[in-house]
Protein backbone atom coordinates (compact mmCIF):
# COMPACT_ATOMS: atom_id res chain seq x y z
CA UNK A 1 -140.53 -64.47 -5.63
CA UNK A 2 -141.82 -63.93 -2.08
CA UNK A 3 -144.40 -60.91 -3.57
CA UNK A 4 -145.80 -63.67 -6.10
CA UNK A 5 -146.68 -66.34 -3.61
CA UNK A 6 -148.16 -63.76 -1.31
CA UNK A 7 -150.35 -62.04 -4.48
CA UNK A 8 -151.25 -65.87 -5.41
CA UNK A 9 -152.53 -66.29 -1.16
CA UNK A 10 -154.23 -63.10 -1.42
CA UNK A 11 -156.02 -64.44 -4.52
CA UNK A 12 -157.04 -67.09 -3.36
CA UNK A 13 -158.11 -66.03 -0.22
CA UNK A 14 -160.54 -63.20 -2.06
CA UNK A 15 -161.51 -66.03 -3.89
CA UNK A 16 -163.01 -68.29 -0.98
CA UNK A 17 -164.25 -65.28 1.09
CA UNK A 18 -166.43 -64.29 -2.40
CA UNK A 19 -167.32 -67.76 -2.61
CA UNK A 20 -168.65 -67.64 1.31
CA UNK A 21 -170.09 -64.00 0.66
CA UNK A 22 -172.23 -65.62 -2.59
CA UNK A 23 -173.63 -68.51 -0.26
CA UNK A 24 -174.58 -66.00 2.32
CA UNK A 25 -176.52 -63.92 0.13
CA UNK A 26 -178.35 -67.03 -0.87
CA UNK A 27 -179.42 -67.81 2.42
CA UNK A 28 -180.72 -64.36 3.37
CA UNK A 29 -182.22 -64.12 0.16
CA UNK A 30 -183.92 -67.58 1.29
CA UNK A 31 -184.66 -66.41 4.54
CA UNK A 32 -186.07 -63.38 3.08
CA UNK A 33 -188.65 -65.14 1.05
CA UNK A 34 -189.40 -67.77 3.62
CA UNK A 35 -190.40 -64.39 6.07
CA UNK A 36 -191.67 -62.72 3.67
CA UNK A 37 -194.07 -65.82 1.95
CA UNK A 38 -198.04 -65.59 3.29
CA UNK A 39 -196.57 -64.49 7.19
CA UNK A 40 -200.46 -64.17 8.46
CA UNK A 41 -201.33 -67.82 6.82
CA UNK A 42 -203.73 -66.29 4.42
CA UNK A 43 -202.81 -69.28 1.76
CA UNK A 44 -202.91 -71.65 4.42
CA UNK A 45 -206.33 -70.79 5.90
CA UNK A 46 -204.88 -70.11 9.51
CA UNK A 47 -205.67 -66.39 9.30
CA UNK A 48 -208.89 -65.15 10.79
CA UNK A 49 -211.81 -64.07 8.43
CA UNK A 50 -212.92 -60.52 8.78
CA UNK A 51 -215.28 -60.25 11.93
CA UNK A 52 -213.23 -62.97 13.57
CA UNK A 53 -211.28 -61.93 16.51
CA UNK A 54 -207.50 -61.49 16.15
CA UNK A 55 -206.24 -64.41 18.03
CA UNK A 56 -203.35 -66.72 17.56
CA UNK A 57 -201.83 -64.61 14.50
CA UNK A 58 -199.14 -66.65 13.22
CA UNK A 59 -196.38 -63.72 13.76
C-alpha cells in the first residue's frame, strides 16, 4: 500500500517538474527570439548607414 502512494507522489511530482521544465523552455525560447530579433536596430533605423561611424551600437 505504502509502494502505491509513493509511485502515485513520484508521479505527480514528474508531472509538475515537466510542467515547470515546458514553461522554461518557453521562456528561453522567448528570450532567444527577443536577442536574437534585429539586435543592431536595422528594422528600427537606429543602426548606422554604411560610411557612418560605429557609435552607439545597440549591443
Amino acid at each position: 500500500m505504502n509502494e502505491v502512494s509513493e509511485s502515485k507522489l513520484n508521479a505527480a511530482r514528474v508531472k509538475e517538474l515537466q510542467q515547470q521544465v515546458d514553461d522554461l523552455k518557453e521562456l528561453v525560447n522567448t528570450l532567444l527570439s527577443v536577442i536574437c530579433e534585429e539586435p543592431d536596430g536595422v528594422s528600427s533605423g537606429a543602426a548606422p548607414s554604411f560610411g557612418q561611424p560605429p557609435l552607439n551600437y545597440c549591443m
